[in-house]
N, C-alpha and C. Protein backbone atom coordinates (compact mmCIF):
# COMPACT_ATOMS: atom_id res chain seq x y z
N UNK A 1 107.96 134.29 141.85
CA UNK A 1 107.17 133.11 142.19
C UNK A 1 107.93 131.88 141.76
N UNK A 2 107.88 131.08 142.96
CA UNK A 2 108.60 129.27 142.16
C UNK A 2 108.01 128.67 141.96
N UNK A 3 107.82 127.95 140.75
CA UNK A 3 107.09 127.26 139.67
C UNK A 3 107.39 126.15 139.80
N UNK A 4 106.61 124.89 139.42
CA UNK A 4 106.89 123.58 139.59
C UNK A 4 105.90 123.10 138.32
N UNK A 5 106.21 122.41 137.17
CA UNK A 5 105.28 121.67 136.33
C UNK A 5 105.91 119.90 136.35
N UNK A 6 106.48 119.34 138.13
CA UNK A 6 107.14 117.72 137.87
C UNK A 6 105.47 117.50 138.66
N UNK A 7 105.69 116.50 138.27
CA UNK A 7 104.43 115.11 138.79
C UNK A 7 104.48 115.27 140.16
N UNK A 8 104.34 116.03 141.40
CA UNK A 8 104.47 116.03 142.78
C UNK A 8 105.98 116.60 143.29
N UNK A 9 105.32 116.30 144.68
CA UNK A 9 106.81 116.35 145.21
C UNK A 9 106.16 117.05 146.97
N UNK A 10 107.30 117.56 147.73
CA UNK A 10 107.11 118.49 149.04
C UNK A 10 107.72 119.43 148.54
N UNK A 11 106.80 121.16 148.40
CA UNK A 11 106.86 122.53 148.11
C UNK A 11 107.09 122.92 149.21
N UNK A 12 107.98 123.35 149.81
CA UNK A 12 108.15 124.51 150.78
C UNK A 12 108.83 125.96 150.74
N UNK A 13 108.85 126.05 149.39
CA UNK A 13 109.14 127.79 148.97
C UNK A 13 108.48 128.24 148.25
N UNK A 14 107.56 129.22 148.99
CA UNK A 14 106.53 130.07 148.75
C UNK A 14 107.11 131.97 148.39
N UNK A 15 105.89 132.81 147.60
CA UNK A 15 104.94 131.73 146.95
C UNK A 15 105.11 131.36 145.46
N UNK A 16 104.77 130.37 145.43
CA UNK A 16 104.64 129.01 144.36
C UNK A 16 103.57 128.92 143.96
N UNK A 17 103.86 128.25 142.25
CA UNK A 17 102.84 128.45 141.38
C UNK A 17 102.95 126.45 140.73
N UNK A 18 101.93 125.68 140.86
CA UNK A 18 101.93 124.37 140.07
C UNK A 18 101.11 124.72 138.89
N UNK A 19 101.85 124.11 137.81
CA UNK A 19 101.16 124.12 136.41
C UNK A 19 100.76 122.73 136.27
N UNK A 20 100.06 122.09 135.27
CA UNK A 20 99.65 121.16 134.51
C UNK A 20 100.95 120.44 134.72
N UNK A 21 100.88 118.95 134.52
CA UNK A 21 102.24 118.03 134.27
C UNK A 21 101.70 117.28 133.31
N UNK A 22 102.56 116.88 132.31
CA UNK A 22 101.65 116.12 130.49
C UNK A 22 102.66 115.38 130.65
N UNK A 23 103.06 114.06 131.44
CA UNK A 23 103.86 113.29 131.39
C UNK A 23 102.61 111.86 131.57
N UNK A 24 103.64 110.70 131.80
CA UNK A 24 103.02 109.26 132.00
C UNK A 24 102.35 109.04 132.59
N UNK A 25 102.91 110.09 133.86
CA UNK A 25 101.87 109.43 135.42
C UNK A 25 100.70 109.75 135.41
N UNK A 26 99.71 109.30 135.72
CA UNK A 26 98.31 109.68 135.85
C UNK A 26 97.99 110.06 137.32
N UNK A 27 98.44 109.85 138.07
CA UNK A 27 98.35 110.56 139.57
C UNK A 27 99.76 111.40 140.05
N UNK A 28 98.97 112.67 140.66
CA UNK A 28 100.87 113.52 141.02
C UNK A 28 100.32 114.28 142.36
N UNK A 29 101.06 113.84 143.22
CA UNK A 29 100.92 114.98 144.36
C UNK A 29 102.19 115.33 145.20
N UNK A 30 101.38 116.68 145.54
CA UNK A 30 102.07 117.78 146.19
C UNK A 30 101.51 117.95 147.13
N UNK A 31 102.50 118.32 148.44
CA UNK A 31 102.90 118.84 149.43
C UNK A 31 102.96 119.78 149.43
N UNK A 32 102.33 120.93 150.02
CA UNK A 32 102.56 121.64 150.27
C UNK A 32 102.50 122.33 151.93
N UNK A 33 104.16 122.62 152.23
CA UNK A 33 104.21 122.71 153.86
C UNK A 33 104.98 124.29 153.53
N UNK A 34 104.81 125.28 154.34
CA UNK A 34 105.09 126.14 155.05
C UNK A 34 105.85 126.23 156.49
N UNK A 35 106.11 127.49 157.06
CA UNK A 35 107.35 127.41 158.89
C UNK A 35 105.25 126.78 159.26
N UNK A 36 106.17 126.61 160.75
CA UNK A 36 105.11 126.61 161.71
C UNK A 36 104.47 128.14 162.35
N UNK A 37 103.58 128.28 162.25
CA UNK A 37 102.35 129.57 162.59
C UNK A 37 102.34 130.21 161.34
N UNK A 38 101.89 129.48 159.89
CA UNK A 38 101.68 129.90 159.01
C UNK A 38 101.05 129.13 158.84
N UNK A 39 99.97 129.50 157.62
CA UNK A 39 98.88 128.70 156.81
C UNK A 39 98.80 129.05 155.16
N UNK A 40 98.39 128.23 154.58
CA UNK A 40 98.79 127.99 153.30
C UNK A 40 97.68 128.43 152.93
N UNK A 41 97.66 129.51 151.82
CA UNK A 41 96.59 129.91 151.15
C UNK A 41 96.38 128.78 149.57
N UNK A 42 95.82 128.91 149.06
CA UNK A 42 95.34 128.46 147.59
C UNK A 42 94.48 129.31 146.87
N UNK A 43 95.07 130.27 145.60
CA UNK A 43 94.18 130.47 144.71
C UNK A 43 94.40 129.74 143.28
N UNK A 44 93.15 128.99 143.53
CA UNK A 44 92.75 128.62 141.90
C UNK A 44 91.92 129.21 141.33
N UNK A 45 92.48 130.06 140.13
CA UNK A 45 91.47 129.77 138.78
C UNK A 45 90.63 129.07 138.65
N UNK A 46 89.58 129.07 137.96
CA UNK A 46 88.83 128.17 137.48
C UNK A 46 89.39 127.58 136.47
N UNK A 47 88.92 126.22 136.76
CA UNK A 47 90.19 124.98 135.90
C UNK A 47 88.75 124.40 134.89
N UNK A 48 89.07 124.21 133.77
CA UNK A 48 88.72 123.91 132.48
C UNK A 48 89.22 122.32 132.44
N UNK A 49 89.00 121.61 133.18
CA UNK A 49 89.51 120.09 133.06
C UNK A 49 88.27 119.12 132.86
N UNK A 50 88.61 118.09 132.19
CA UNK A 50 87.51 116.87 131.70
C UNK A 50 86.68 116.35 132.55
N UNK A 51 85.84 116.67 133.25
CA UNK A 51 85.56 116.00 134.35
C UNK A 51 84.81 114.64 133.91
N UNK A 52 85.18 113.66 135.07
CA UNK A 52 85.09 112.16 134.60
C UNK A 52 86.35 111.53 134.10
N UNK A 53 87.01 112.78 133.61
CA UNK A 53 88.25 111.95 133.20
C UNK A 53 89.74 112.21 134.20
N UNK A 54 89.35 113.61 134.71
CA UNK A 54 90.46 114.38 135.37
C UNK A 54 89.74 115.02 136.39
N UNK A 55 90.64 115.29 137.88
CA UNK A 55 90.59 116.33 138.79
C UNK A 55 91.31 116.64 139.72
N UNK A 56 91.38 117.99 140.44
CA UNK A 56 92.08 118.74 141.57
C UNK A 56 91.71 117.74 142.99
N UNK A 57 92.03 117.12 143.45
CA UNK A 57 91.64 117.02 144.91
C UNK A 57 92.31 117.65 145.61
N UNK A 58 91.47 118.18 146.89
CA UNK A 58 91.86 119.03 148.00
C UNK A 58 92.06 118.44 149.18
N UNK A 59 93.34 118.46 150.11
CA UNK A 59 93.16 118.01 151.21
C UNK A 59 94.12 119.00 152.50
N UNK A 60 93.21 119.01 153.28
CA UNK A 60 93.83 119.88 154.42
C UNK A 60 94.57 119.37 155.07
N UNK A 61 95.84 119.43 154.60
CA UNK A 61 96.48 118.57 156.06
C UNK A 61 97.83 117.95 154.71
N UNK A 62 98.58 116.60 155.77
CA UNK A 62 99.61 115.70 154.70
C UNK A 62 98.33 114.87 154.31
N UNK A 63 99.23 114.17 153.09
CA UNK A 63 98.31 113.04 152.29
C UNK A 63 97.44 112.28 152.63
N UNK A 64 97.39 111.87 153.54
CA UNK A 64 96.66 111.05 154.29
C UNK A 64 95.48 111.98 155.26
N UNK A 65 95.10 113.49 154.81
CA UNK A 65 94.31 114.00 155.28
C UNK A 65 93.12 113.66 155.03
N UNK A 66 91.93 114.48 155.37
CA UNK A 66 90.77 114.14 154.97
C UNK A 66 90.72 114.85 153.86
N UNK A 67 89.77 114.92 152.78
CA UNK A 67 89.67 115.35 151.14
C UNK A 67 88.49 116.92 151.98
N UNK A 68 88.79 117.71 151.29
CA UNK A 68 88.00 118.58 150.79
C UNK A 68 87.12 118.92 150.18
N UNK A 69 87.17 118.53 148.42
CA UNK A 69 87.02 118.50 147.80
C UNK A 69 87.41 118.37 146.03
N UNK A 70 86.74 117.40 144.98
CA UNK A 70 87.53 117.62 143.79
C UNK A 70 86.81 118.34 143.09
N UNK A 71 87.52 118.73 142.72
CA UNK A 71 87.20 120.34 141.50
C UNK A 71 87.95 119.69 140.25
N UNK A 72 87.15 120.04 138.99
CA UNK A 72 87.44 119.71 137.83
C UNK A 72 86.74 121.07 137.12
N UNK A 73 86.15 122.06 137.94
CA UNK A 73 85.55 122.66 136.78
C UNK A 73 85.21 123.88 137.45
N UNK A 74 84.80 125.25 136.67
CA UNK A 74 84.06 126.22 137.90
C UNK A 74 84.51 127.17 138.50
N UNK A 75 84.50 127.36 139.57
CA UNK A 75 84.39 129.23 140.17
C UNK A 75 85.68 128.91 140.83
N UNK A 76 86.59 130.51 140.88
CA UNK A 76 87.61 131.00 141.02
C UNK A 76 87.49 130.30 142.80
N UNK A 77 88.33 129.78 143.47
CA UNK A 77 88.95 129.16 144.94
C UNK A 77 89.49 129.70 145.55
N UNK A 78 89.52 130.53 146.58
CA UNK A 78 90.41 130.96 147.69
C UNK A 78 90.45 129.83 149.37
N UNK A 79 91.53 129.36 149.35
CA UNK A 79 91.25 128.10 150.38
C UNK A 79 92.33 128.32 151.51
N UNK A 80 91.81 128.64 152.77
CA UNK A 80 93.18 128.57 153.85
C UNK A 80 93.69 127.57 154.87
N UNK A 81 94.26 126.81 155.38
CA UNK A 81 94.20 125.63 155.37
C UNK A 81 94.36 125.65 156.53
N UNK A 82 94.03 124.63 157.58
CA UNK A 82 94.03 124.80 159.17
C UNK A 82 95.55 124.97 159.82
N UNK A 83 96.25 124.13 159.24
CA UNK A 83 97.70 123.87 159.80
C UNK A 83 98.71 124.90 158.70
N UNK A 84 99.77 124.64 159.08
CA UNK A 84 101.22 124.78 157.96
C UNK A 84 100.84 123.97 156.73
N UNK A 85 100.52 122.85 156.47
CA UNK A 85 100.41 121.96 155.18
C UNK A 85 98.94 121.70 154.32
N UNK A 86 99.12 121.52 153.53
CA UNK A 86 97.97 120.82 152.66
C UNK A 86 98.45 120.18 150.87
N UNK A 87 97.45 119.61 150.71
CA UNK A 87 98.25 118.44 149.56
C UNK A 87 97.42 118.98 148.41
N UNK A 88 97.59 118.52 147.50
CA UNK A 88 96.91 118.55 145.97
C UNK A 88 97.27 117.46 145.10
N UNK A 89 96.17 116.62 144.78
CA UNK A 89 96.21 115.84 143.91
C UNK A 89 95.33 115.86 142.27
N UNK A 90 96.28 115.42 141.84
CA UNK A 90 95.45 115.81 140.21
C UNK A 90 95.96 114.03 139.72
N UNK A 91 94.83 113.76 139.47
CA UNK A 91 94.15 112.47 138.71
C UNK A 91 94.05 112.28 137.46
N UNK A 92 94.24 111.45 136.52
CA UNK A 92 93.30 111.48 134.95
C UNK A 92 93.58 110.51 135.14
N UNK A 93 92.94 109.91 133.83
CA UNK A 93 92.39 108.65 133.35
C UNK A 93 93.83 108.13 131.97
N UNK A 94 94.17 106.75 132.54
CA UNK A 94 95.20 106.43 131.19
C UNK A 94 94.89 106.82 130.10
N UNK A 95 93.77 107.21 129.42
CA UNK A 95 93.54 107.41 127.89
C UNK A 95 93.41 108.99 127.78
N UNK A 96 93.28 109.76 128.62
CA UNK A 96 93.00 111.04 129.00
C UNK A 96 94.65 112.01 128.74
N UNK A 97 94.99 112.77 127.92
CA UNK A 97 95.94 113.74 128.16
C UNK A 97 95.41 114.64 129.10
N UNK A 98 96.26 115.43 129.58
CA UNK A 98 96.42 116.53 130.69
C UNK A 98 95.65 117.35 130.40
N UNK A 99 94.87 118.30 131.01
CA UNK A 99 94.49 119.67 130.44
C UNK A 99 94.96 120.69 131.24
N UNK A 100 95.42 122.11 130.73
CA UNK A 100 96.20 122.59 131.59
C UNK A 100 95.58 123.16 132.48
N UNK A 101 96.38 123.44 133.95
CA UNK A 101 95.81 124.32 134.58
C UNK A 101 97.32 125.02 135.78
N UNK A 102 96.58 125.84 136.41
CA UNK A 102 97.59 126.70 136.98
C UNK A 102 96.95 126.73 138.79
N UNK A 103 97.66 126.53 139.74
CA UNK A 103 97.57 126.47 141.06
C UNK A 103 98.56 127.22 142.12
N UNK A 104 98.42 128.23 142.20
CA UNK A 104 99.20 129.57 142.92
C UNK A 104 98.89 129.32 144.76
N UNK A 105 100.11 129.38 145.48
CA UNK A 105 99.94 129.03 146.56
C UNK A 105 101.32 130.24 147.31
N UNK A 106 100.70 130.71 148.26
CA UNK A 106 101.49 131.15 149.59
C UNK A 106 101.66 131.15 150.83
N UNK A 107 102.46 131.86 151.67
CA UNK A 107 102.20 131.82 153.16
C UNK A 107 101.50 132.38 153.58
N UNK A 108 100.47 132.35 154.69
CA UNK A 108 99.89 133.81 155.53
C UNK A 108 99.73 133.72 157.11
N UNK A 109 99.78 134.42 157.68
CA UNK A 109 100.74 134.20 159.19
C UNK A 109 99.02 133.69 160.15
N UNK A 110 99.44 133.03 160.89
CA UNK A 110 98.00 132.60 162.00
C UNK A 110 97.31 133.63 162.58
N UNK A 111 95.94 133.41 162.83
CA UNK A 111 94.96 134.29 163.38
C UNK A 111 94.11 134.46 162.83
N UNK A 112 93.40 134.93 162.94
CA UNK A 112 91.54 135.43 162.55
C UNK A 112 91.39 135.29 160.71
N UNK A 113 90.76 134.96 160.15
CA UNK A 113 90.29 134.81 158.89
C UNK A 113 90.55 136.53 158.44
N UNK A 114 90.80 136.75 157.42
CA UNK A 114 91.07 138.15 156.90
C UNK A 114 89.40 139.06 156.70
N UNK A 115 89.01 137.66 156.45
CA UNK A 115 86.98 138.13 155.74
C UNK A 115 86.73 136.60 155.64
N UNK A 116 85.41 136.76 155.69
CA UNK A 116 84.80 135.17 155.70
C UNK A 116 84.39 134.30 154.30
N UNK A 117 85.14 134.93 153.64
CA UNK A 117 85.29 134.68 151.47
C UNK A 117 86.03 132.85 151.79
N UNK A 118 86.97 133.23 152.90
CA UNK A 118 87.49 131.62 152.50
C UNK A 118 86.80 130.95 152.93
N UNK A 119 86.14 131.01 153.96
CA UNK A 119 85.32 129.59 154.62
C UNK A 119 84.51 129.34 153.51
N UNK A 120 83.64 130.48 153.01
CA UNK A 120 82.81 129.95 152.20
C UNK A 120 83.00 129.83 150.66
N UNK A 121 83.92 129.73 150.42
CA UNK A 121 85.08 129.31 148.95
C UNK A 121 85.22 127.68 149.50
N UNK A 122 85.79 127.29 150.93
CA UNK A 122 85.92 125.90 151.12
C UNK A 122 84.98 125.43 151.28
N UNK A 123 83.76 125.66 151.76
CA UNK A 123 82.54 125.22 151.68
C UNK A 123 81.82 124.97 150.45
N UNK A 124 81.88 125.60 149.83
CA UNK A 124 81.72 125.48 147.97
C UNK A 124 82.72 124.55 147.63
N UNK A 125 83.78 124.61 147.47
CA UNK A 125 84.64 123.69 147.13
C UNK A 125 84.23 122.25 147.51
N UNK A 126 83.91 121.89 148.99
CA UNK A 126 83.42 120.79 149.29
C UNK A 126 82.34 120.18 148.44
N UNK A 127 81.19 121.36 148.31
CA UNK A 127 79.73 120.43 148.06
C UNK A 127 80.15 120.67 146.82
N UNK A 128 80.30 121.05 145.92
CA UNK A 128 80.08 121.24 144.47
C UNK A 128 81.67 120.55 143.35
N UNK A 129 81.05 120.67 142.20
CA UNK A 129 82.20 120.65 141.62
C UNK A 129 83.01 119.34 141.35
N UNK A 130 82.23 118.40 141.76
CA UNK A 130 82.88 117.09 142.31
C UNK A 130 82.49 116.34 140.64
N UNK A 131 84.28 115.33 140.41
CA UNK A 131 83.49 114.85 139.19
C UNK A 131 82.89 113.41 139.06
C-alpha cells in the first residue's frame, strides 16, 4: 500500500493509504484520481476527531465538486465514487492540533454496485456526522 502523511496533493497510485498530517497548515487536500473506467473506493475507519474543531470532507468528483459529507466522528465508511476521482479534505481550527486518523483508498473497475452497503454508507455519510 502507498502511504502519504504531506498536507494534500493528486494520488494516483492505488491502493493508498492517507494518515493524519500534524504540520502548520490547517486545510490539506487530496486528489484522488484513478485510469478511466475505474472508481475509487474509500474505507474509513471511524475517525475519533474534535468535532467543531476538525473534519473529513467528502467530495465526489475534483475539488470543486459537490460535498458529500463531513465526518468528524462515527461509523466505519465504505464510499464509491461516480467517476475515476474524488477529493478529501481535512480542516482544523488554528488552535486545534491534528488528531490522527487513517483513510485507505483503491481502484474498482465500472459496473453494477457489488451490494447496496455503499449507497447506503454514502447516504449516512451525507445526513449524519456533520460537525
Amino acid at each position: 500500500i502507498w502511504a502519504t502523511g504531506a498536507c494534500g496533493g493528486v494520488l494516483t497510485q492505488h491502493p493508498g493509504k492517507i494518515f493524519n498530517y500534524d504540520g502548520p497548515q490547517r486545510e490539506c487536500v487530496w486528489t484522488i484520481k484513478v485510469k478511466p473506467g475505474f472508481h475509487v473506493i474509500l474505507a474509513i475507519p471511524p475517525l475519533h476527531l474534535t468535532c467543531g474543531k476538525e473534519y473529513v470532507e467528502l467530495l465526489d468528483g475534483p475539488p470543486e465538486s459537490e460535498t458529500i459529507g463531513k465526518i468528524c466522528g462515527g461509523i466505519n465508511l465504505l464510499f464509491r465514487s461516480s467517476s475515476n476521482t474524488v477529493t478529501l479534505k481535512y480542516l482544523t481550527t488554528r488552535d486545534h492540533r491534528a488528531s490522527p486518523f487513517s483513510i485507505y483508498y483503491y481502484a474498482d473497475p465500472e459496473g453494477p454496485l457489488p451490494f447496496p452497503y455503499f449507497e447506503r454508507q454514502a447516504r449516512i455519510a451525507k445526513e449524519s456526522n456533520r460537525p
